[in-house]
PDB file of N, CA and C in Angstrom:
ATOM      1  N   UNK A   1     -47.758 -57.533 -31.839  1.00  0.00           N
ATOM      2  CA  UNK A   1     -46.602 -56.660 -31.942  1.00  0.00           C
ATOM      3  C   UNK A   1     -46.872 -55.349 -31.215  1.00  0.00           C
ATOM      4  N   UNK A   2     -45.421 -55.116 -30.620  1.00  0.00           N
ATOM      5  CA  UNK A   2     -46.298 -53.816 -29.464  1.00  0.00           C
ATOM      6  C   UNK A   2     -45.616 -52.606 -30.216  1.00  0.00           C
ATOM      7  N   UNK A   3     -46.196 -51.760 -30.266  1.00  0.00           N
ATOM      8  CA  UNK A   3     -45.192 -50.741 -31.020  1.00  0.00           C
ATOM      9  C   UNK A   3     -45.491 -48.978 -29.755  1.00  0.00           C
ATOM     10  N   UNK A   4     -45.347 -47.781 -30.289  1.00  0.00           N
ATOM     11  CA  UNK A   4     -45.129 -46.691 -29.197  1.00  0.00           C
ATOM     12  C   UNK A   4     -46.118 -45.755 -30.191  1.00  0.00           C
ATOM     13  N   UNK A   5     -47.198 -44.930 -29.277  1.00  0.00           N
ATOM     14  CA  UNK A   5     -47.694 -43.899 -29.596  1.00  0.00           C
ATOM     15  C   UNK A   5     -48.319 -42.853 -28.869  1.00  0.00           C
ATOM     16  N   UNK A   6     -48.644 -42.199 -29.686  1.00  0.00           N
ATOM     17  CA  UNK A   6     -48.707 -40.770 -29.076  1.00  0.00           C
ATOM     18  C   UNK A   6     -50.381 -40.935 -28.621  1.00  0.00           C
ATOM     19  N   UNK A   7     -51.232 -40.744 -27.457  1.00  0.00           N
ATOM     20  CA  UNK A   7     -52.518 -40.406 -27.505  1.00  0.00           C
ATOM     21  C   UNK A   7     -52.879 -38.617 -26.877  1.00  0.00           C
ATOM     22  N   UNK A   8     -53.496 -38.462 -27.215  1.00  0.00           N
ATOM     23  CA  UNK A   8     -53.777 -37.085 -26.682  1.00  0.00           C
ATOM     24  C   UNK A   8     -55.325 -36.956 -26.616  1.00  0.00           C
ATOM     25  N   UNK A   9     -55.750 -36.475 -25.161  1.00  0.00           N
ATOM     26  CA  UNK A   9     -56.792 -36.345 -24.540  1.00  0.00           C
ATOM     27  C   UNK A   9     -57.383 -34.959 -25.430  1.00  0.00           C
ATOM     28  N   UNK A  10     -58.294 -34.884 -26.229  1.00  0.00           N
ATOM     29  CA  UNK A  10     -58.542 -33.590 -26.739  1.00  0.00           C
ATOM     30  C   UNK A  10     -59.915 -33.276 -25.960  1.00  0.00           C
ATOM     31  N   UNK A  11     -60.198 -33.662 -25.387  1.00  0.00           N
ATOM     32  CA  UNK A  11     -61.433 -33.078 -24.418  1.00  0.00           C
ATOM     33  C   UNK A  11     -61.358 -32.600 -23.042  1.00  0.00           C
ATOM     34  N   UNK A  12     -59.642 -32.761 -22.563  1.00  0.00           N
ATOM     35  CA  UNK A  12     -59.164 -32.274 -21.565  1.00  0.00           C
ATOM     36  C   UNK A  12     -59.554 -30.399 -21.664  1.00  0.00           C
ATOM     37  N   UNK A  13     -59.094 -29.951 -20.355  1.00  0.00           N
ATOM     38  CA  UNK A  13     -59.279 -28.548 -20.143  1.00  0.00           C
ATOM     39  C   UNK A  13     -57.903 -28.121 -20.654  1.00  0.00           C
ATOM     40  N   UNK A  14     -56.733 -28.615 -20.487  1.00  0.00           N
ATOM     41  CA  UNK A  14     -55.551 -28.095 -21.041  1.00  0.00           C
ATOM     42  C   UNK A  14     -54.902 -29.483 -21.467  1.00  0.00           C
ATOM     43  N   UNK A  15     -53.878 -29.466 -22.372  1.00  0.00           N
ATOM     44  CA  UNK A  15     -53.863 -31.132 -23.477  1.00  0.00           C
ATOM     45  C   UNK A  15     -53.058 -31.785 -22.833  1.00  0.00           C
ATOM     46  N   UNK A  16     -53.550 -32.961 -22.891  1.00  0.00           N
ATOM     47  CA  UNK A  16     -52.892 -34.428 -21.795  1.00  0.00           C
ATOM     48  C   UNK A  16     -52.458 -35.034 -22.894  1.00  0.00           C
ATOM     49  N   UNK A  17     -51.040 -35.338 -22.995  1.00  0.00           N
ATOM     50  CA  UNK A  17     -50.297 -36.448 -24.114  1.00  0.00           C
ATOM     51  C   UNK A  17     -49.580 -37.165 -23.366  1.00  0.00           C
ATOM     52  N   UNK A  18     -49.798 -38.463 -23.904  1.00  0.00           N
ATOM     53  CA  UNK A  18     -48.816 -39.643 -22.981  1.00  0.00           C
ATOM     54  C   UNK A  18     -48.960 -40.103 -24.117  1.00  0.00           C
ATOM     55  N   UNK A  19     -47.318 -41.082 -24.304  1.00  0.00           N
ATOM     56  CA  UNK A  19     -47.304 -42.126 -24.409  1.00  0.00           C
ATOM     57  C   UNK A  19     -47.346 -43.426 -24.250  1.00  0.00           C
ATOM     58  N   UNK A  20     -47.313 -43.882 -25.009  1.00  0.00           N
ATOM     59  CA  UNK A  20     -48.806 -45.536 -24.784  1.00  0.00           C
ATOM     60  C   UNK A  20     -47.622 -46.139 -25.695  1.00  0.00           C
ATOM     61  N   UNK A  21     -47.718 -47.582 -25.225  1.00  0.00           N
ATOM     62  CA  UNK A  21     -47.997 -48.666 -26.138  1.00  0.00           C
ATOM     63  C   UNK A  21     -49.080 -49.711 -26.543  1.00  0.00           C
ATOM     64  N   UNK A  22     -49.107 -49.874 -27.998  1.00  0.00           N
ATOM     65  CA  UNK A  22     -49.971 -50.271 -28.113  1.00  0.00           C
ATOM     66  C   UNK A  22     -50.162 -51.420 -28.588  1.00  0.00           C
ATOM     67  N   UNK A  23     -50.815 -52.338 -28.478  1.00  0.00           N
ATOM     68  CA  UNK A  23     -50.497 -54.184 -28.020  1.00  0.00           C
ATOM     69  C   UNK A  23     -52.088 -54.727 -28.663  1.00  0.00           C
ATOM     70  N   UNK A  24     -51.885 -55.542 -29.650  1.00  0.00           N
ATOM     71  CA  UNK A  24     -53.403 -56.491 -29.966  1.00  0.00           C
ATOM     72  C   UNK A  24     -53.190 -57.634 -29.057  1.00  0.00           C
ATOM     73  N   UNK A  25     -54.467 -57.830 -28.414  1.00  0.00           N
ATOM     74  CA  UNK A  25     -54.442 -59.283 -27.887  1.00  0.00           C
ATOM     75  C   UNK A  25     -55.708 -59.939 -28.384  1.00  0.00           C
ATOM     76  N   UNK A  26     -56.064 -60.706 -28.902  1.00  0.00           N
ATOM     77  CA  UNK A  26     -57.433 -61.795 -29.403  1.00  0.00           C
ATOM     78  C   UNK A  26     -57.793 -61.063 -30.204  1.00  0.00           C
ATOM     79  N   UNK A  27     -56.925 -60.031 -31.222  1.00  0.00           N
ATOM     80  CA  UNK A  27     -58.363 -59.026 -31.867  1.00  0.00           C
ATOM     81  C   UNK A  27     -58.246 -58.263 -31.754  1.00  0.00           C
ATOM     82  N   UNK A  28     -58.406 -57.687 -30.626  1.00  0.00           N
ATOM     83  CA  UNK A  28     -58.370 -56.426 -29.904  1.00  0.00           C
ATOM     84  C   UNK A  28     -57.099 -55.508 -29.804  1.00  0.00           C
ATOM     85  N   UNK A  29     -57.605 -54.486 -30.147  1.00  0.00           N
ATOM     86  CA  UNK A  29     -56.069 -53.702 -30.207  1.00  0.00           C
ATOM     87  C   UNK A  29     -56.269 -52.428 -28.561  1.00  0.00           C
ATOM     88  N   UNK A  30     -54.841 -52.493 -28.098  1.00  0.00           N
ATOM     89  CA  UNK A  30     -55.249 -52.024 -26.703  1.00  0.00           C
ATOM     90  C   UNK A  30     -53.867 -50.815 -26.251  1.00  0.00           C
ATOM     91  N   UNK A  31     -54.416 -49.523 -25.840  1.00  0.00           N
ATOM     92  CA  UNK A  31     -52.757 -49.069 -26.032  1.00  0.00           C
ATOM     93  C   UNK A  31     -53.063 -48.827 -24.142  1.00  0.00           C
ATOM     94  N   UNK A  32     -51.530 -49.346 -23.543  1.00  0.00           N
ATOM     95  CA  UNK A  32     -51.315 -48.850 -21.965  1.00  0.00           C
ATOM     96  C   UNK A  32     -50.180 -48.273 -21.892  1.00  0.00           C
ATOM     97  N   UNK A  33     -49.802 -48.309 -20.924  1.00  0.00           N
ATOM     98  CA  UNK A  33     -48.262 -47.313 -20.334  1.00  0.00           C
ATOM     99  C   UNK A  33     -48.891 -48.030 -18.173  1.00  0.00           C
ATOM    100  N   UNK A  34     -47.189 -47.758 -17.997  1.00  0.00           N
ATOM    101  CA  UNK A  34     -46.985 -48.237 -16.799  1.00  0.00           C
ATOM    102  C   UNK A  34     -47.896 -47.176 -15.899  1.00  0.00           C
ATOM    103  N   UNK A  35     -48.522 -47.891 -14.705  1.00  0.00           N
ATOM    104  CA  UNK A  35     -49.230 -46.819 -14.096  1.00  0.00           C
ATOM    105  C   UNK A  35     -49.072 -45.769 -13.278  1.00  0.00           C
ATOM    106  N   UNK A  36     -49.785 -44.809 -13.112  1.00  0.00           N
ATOM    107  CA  UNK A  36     -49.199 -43.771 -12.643  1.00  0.00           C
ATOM    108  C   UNK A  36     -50.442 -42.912 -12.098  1.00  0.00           C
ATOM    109  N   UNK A  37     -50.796 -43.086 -10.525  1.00  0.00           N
ATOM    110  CA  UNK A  37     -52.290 -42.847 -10.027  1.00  0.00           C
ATOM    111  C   UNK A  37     -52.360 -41.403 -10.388  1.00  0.00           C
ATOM    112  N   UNK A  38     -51.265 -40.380 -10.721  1.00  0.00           N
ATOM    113  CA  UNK A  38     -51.631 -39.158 -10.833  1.00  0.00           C
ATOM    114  C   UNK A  38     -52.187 -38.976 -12.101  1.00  0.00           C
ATOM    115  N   UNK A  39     -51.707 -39.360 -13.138  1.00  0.00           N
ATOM    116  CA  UNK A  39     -51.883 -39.906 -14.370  1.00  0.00           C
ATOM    117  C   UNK A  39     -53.473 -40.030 -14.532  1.00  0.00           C
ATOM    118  N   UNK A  40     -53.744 -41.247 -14.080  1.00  0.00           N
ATOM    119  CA  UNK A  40     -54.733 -41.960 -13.947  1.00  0.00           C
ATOM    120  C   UNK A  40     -55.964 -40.845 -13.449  1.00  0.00           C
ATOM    121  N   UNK A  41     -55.504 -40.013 -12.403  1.00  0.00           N
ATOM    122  CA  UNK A  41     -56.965 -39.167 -11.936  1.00  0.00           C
ATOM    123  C   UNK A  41     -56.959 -38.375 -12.685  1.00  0.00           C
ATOM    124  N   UNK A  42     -55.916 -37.685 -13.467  1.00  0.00           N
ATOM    125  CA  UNK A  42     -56.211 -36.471 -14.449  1.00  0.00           C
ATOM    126  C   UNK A  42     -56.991 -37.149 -15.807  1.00  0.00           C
ATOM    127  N   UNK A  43     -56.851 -38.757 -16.041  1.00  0.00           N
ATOM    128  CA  UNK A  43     -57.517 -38.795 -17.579  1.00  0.00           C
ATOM    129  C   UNK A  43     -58.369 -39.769 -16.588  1.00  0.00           C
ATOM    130  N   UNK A  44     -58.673 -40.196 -16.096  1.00  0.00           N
ATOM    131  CA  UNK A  44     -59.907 -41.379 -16.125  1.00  0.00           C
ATOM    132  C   UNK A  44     -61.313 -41.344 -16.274  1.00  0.00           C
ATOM    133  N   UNK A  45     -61.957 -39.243 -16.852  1.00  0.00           N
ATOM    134  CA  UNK A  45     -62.889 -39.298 -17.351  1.00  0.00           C
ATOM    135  C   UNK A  45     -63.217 -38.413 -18.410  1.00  0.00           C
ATOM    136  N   UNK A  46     -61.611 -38.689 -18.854  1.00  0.00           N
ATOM    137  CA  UNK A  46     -61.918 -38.270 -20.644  1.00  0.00           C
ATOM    138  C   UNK A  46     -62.086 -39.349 -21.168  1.00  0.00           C
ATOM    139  N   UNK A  47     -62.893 -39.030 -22.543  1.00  0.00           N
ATOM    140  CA  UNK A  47     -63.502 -39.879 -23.408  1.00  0.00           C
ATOM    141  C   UNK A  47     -62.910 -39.671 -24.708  1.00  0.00           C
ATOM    142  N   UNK A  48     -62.633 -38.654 -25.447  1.00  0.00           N
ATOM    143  CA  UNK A  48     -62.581 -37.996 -26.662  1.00  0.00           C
ATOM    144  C   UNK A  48     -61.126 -38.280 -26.565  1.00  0.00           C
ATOM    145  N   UNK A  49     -60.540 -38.861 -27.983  1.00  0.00           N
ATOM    146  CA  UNK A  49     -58.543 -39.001 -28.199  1.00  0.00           C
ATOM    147  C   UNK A  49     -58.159 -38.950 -29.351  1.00  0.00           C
ATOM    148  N   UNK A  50     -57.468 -38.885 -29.252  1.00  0.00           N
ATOM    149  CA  UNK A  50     -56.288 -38.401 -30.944  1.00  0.00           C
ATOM    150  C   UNK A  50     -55.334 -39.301 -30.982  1.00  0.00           C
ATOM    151  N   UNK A  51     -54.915 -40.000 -31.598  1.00  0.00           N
ATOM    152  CA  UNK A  51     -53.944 -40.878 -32.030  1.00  0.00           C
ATOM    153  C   UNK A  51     -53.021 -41.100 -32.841  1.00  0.00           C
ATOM    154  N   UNK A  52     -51.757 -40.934 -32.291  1.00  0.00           N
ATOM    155  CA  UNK A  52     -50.835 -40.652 -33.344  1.00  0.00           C
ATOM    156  C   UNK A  52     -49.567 -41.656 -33.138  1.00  0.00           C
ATOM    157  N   UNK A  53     -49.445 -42.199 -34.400  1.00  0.00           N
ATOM    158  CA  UNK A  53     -47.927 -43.262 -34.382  1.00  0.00           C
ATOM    159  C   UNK A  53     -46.498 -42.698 -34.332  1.00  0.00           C
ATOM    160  N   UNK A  54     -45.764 -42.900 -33.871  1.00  0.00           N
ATOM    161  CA  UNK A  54     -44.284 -42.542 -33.504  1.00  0.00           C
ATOM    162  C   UNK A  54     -43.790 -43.105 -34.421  1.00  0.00           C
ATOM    163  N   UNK A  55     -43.811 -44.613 -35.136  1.00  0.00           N
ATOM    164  CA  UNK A  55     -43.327 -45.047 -35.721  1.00  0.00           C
ATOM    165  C   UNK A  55     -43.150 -44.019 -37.166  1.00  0.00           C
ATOM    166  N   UNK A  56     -44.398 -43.836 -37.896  1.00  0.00           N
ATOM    167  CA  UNK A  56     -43.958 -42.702 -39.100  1.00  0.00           C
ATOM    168  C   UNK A  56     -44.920 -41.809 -39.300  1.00  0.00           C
ATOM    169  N   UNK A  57     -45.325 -41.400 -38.002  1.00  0.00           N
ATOM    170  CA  UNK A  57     -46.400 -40.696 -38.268  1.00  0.00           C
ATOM    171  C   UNK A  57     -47.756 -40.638 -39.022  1.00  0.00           C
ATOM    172  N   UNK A  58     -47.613 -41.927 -39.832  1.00  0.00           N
ATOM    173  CA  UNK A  58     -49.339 -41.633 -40.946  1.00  0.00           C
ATOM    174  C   UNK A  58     -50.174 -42.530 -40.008  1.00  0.00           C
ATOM    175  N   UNK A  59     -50.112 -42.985 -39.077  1.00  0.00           N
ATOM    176  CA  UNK A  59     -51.080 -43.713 -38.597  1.00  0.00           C
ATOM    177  C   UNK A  59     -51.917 -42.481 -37.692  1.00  0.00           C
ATOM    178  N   UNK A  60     -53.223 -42.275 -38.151  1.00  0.00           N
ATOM    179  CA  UNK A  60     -53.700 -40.933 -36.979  1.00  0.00           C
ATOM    180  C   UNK A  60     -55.279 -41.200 -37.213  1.00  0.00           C
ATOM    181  N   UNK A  61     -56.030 -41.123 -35.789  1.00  0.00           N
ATOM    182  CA  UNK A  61     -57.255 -41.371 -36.335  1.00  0.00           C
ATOM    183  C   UNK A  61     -57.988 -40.874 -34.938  1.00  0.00           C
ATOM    184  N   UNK A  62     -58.941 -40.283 -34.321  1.00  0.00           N
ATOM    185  CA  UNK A  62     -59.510 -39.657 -34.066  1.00  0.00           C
ATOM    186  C   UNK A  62     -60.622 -41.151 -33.040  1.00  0.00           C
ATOM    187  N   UNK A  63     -60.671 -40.811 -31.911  1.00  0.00           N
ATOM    188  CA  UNK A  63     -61.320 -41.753 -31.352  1.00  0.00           C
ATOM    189  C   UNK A  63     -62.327 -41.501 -30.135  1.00  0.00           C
ATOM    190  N   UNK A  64     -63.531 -41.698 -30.408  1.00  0.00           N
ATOM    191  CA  UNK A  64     -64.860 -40.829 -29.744  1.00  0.00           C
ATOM    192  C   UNK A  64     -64.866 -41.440 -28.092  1.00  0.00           C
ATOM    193  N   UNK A  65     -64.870 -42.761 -27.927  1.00  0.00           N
ATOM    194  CA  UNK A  65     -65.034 -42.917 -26.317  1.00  0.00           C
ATOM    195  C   UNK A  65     -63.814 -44.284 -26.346  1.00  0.00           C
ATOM    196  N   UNK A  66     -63.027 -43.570 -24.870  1.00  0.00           N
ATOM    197  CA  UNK A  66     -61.700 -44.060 -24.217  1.00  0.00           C
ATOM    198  C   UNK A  66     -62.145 -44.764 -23.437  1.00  0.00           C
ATOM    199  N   UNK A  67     -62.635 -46.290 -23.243  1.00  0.00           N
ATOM    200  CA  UNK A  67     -62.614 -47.044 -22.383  1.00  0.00           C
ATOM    201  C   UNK A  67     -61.478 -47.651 -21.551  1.00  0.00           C
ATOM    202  N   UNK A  68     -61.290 -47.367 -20.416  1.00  0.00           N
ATOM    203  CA  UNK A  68     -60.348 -48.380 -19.284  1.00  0.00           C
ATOM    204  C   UNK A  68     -60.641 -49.345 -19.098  1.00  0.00           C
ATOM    205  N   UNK A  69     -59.821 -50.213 -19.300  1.00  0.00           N
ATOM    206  CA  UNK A  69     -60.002 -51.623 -19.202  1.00  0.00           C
ATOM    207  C   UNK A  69     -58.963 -52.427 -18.417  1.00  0.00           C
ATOM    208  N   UNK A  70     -58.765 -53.492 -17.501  1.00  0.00           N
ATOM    209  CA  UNK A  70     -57.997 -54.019 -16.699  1.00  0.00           C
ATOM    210  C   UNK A  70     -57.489 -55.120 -17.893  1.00  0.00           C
ATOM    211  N   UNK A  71     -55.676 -54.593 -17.898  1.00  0.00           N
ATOM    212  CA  UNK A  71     -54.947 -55.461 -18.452  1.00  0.00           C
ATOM    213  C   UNK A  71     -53.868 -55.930 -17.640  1.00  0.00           C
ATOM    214  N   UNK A  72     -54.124 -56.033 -16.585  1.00  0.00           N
ATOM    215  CA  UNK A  72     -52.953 -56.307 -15.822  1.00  0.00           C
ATOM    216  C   UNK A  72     -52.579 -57.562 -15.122  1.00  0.00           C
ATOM    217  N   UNK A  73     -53.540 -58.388 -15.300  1.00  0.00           N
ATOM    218  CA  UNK A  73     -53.125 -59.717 -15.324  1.00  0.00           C
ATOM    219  C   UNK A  73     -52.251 -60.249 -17.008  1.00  0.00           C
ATOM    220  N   UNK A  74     -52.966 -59.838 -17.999  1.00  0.00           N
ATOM    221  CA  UNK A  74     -52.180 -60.051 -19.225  1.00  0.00           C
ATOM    222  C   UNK A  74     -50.972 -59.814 -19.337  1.00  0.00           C
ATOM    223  N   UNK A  75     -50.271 -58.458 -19.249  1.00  0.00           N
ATOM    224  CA  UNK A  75     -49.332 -58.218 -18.995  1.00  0.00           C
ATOM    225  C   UNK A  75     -48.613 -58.193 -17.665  1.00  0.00           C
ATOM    226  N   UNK A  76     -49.104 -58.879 -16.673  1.00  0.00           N
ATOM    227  CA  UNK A  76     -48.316 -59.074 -15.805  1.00  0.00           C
ATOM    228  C   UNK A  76     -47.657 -58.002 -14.576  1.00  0.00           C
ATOM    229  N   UNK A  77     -48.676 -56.900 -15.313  1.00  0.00           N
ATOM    230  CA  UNK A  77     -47.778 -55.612 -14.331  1.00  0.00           C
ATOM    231  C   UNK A  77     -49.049 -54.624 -14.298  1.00  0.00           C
ATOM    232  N   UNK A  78     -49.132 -53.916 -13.463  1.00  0.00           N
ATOM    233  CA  UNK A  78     -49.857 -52.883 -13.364  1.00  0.00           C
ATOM    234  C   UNK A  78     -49.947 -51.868 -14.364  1.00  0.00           C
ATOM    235  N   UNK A  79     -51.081 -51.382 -15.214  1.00  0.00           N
ATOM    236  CA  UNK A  79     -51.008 -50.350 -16.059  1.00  0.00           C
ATOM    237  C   UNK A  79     -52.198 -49.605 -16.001  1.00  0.00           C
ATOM    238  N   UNK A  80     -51.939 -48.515 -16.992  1.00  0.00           N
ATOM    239  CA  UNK A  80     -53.473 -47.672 -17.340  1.00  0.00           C
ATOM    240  C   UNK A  80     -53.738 -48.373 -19.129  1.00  0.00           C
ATOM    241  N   UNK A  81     -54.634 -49.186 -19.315  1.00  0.00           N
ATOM    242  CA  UNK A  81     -55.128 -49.386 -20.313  1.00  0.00           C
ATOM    243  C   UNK A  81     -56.548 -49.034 -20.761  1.00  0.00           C
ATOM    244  N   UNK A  82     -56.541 -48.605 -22.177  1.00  0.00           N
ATOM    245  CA  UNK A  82     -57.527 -48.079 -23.046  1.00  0.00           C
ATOM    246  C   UNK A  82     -57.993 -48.977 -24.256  1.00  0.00           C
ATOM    247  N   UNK A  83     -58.966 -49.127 -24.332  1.00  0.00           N
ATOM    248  CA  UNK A  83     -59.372 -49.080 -25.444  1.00  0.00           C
ATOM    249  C   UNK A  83     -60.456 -48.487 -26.472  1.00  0.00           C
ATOM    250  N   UNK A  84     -60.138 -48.040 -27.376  1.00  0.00           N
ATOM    251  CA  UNK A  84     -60.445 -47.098 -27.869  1.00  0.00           C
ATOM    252  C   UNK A  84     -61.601 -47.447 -28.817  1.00  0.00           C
ATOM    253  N   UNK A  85     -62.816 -46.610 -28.850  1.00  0.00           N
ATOM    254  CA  UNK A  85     -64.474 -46.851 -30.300  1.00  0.00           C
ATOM    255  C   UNK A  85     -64.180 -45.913 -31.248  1.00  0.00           C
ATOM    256  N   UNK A  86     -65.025 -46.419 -31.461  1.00  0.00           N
ATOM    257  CA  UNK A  86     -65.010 -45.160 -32.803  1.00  0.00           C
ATOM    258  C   UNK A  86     -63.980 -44.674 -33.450  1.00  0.00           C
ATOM    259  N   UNK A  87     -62.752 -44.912 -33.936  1.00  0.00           N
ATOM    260  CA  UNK A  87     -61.882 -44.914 -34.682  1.00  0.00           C
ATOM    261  C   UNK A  87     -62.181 -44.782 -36.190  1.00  0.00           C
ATOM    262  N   UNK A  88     -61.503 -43.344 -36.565  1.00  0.00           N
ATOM    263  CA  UNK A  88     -61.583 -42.905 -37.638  1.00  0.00           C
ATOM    264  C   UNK A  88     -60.916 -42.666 -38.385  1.00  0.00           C
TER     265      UNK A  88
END
């Protein structure tokens, strides 16, 4: 089930928020958004994120290293996908 959320780069120099969706596949829970190379060079070496649900807000949890990961054969389209450790 794909649902919409908020991530925010908190280790940026000034705060990067995009929205993401976020999609389990095998297990794995994975949030992307359509790509966007400008996008992409401003976060592709933050690590540190904040996570927040749109749906009702109590979903929020704090996440130590932002891995990129190629989902774009899965979904069929080009994206920026993450997945996220350390979740708290």
């Amino acid at each position: 089930m794909e649902s919409n959320v908020k991530i925010s780069f908190i280790d940026a120099d000034s705060p990067v928020n995009l929205k993401m969706q976020k999609i389990t596949i095998k297990g794995t829970t994975y949030y992307y958004m359509d790509y966007d190379k400008s996008t992409y060079e401003i976060i592709k070496n933050l690590k540190k994120a904040l996570v927040t649900s749109y749906e009702d807000g109590r979903e929020k949890f704090e996440a130590k290293d932002a891995k990129f990961v190629n989902l774009d054969e899965a979904l069929n389209k080009k994206v920026i996908a993450i997945e996220l450790e350390g979740e708290k």
